[in-house]
PDB file of N, CA and C in Angstrom:
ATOM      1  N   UNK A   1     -17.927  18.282   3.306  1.00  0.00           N
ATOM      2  CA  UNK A   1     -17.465  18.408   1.938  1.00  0.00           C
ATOM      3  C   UNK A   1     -17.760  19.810   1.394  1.00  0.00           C
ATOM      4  N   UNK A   2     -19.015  20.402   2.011  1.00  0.00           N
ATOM      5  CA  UNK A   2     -19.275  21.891   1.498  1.00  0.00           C
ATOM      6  C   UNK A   2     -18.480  22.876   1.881  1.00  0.00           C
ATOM      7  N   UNK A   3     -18.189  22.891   2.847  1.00  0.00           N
ATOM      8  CA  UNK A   3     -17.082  23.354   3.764  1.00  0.00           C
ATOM      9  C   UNK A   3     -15.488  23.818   2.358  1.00  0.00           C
ATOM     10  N   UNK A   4     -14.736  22.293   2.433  1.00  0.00           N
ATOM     11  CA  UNK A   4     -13.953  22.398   1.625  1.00  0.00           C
ATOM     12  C   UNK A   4     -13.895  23.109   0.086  1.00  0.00           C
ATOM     13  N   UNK A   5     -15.108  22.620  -0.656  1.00  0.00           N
ATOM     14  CA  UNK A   5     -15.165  23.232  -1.649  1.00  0.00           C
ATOM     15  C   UNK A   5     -15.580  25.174  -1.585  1.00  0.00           C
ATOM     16  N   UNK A   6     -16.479  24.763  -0.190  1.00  0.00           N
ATOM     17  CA  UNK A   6     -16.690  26.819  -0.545  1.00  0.00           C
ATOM     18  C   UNK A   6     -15.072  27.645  -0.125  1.00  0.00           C
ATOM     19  N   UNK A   7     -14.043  26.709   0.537  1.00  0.00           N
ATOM     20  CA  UNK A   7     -13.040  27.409   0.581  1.00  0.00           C
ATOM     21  C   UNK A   7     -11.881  27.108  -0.391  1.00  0.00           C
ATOM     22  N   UNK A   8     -11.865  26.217  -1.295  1.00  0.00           N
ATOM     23  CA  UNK A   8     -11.369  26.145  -2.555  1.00  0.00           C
ATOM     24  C   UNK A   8     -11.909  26.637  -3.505  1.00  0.00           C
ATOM     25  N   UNK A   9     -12.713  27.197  -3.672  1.00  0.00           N
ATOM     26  CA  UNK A   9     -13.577  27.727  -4.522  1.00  0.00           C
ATOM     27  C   UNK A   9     -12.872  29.338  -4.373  1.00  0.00           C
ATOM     28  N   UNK A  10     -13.166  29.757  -2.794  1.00  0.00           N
ATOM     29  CA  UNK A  10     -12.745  31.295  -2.283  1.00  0.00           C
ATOM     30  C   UNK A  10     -11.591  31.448  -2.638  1.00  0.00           C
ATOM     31  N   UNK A  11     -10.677  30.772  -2.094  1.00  0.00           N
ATOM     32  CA  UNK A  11      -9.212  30.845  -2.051  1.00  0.00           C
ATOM     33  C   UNK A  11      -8.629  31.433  -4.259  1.00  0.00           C
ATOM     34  N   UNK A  12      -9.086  30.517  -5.003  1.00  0.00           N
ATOM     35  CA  UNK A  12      -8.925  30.052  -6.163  1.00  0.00           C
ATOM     36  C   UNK A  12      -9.352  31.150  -6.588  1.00  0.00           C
ATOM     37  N   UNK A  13     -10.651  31.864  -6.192  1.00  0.00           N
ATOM     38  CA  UNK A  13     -11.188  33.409  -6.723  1.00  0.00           C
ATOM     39  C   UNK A  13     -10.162  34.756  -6.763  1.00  0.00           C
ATOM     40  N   UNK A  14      -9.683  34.278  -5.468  1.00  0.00           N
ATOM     41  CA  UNK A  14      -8.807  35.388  -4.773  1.00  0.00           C
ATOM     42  C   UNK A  14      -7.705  35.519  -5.917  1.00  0.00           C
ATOM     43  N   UNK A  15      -7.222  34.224  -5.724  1.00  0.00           N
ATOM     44  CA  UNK A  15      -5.473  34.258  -6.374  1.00  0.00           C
ATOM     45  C   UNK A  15      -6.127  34.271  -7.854  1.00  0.00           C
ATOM     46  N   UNK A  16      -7.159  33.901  -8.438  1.00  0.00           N
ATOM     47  CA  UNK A  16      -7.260  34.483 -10.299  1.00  0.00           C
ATOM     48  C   UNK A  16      -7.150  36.244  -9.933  1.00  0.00           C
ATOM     49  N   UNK A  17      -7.536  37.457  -8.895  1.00  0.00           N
ATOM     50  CA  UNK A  17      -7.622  38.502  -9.242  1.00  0.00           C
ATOM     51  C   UNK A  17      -6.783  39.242  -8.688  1.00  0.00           C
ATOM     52  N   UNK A  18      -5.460  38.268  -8.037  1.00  0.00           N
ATOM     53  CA  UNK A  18      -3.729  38.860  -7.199  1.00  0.00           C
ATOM     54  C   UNK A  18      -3.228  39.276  -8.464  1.00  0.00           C
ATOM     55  N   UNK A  19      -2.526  39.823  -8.078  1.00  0.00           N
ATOM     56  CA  UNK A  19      -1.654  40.366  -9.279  1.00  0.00           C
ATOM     57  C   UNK A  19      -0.049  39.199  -9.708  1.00  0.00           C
ATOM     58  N   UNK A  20       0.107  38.362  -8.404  1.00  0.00           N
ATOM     59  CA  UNK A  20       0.875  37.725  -8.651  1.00  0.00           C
ATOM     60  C   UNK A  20       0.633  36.377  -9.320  1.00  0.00           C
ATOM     61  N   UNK A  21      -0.736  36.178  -9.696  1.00  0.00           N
ATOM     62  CA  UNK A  21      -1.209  34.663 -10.086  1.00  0.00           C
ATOM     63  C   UNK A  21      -1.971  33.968  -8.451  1.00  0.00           C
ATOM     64  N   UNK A  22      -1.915  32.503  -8.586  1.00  0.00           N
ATOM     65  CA  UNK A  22      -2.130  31.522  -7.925  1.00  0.00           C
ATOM     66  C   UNK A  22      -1.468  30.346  -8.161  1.00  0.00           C
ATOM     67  N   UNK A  23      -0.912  29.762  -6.879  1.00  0.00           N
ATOM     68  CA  UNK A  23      -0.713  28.248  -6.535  1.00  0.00           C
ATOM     69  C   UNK A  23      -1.103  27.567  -5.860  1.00  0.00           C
ATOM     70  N   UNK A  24      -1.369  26.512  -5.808  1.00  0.00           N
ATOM     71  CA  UNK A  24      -2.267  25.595  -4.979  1.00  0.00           C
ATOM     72  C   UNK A  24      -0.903  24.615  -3.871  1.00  0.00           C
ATOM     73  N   UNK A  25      -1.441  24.690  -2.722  1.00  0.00           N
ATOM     74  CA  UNK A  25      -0.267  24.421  -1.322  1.00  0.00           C
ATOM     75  C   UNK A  25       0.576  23.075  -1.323  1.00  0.00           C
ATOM     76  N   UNK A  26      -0.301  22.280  -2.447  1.00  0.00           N
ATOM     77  CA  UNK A  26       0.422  21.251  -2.901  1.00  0.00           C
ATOM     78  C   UNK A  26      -0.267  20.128  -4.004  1.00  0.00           C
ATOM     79  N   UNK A  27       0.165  19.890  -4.784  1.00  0.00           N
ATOM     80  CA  UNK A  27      -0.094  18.533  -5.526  1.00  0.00           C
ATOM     81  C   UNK A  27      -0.297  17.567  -5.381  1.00  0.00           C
ATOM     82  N   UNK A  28       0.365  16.939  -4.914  1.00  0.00           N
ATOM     83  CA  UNK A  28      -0.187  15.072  -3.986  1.00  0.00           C
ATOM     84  C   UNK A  28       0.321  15.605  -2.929  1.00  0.00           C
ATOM     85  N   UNK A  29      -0.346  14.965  -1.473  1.00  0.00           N
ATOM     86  CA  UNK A  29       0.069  14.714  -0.128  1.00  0.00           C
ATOM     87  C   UNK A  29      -1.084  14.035   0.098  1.00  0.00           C
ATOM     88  N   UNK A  30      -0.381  13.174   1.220  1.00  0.00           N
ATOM     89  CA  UNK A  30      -0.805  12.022   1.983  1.00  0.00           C
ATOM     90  C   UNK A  30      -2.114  12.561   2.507  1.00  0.00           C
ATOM     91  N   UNK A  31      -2.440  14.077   3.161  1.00  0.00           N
ATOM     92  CA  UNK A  31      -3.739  14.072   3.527  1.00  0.00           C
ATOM     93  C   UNK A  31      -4.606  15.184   2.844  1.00  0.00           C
ATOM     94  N   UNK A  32      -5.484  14.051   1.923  1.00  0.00           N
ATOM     95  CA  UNK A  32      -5.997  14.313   0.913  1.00  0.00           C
ATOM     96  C   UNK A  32      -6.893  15.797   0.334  1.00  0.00           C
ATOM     97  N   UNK A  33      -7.183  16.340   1.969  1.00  0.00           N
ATOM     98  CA  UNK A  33      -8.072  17.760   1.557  1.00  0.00           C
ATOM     99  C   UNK A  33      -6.384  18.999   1.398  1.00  0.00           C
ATOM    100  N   UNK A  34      -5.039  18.269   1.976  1.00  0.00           N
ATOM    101  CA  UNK A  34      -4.002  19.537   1.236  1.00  0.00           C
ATOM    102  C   UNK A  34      -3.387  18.573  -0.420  1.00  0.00           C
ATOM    103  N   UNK A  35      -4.234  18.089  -0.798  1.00  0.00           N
ATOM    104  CA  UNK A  35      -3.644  17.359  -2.472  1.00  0.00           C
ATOM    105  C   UNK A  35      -4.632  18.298  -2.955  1.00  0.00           C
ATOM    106  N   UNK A  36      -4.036  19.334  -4.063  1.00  0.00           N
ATOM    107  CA  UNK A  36      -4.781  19.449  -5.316  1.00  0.00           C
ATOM    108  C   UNK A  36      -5.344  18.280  -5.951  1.00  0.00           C
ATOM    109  N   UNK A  37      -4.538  17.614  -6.878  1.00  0.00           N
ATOM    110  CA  UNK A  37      -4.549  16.024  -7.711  1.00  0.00           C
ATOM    111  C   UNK A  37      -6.136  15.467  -6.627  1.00  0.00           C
ATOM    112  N   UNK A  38      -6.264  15.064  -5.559  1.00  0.00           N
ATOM    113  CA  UNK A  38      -7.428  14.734  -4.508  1.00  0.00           C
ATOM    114  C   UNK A  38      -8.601  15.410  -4.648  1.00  0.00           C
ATOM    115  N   UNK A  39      -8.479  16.202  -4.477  1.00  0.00           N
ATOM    116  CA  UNK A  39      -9.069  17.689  -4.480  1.00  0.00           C
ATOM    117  C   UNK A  39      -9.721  17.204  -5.649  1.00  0.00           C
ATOM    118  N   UNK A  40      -8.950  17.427  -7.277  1.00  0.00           N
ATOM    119  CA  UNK A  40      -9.840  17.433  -8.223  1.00  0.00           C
ATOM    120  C   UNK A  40     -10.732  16.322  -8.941  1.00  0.00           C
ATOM    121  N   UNK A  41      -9.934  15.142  -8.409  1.00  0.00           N
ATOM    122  CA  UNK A  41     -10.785  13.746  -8.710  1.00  0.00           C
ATOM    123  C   UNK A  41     -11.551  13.690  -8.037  1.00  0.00           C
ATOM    124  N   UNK A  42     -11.921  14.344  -6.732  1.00  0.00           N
ATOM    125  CA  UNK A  42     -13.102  14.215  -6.193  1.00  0.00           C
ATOM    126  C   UNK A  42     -13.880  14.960  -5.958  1.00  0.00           C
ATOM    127  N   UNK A  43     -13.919  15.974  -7.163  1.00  0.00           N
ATOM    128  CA  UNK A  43     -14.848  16.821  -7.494  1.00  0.00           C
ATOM    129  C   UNK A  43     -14.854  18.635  -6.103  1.00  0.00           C
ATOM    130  N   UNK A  44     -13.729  18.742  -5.899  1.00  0.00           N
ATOM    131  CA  UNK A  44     -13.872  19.390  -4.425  1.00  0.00           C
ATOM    132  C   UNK A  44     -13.153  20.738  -5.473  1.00  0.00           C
ATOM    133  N   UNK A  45     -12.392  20.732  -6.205  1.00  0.00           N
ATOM    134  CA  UNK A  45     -12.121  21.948  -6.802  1.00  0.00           C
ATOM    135  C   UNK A  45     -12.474  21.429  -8.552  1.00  0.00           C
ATOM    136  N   UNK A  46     -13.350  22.431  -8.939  1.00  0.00           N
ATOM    137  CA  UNK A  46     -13.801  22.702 -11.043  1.00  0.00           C
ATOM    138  C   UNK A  46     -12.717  23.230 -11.422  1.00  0.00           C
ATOM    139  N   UNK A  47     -11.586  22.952 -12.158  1.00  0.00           N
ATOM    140  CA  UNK A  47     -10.615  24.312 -12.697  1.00  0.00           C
ATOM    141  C   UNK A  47     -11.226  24.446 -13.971  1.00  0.00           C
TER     142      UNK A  47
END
């Protein structure tokens, strides 16, 4: 689980200081560490 969050955490750093923004690779999908929506109910990404 530490794993995931220190690289959602990285990733999320990066794209706040791109010049183009950030998006996240997807919203719901079936396997739950590529769901944002997953991701944030289970505490794996703070926005």
């Amino acid at each position: 689980m530490q794993d995931y969050k220190r690289f959602a955490k990285a990733m999320l750093d990066v794209y706040e200081h791109a010049t183009f923004g950030w998006a996240y690779w997807s919203y719901k999908n079936q396997n739950n560490h590529w769901s944002l929506k997953w991701m944030i109910e289970n505490n794996y990404i703070k926005l």
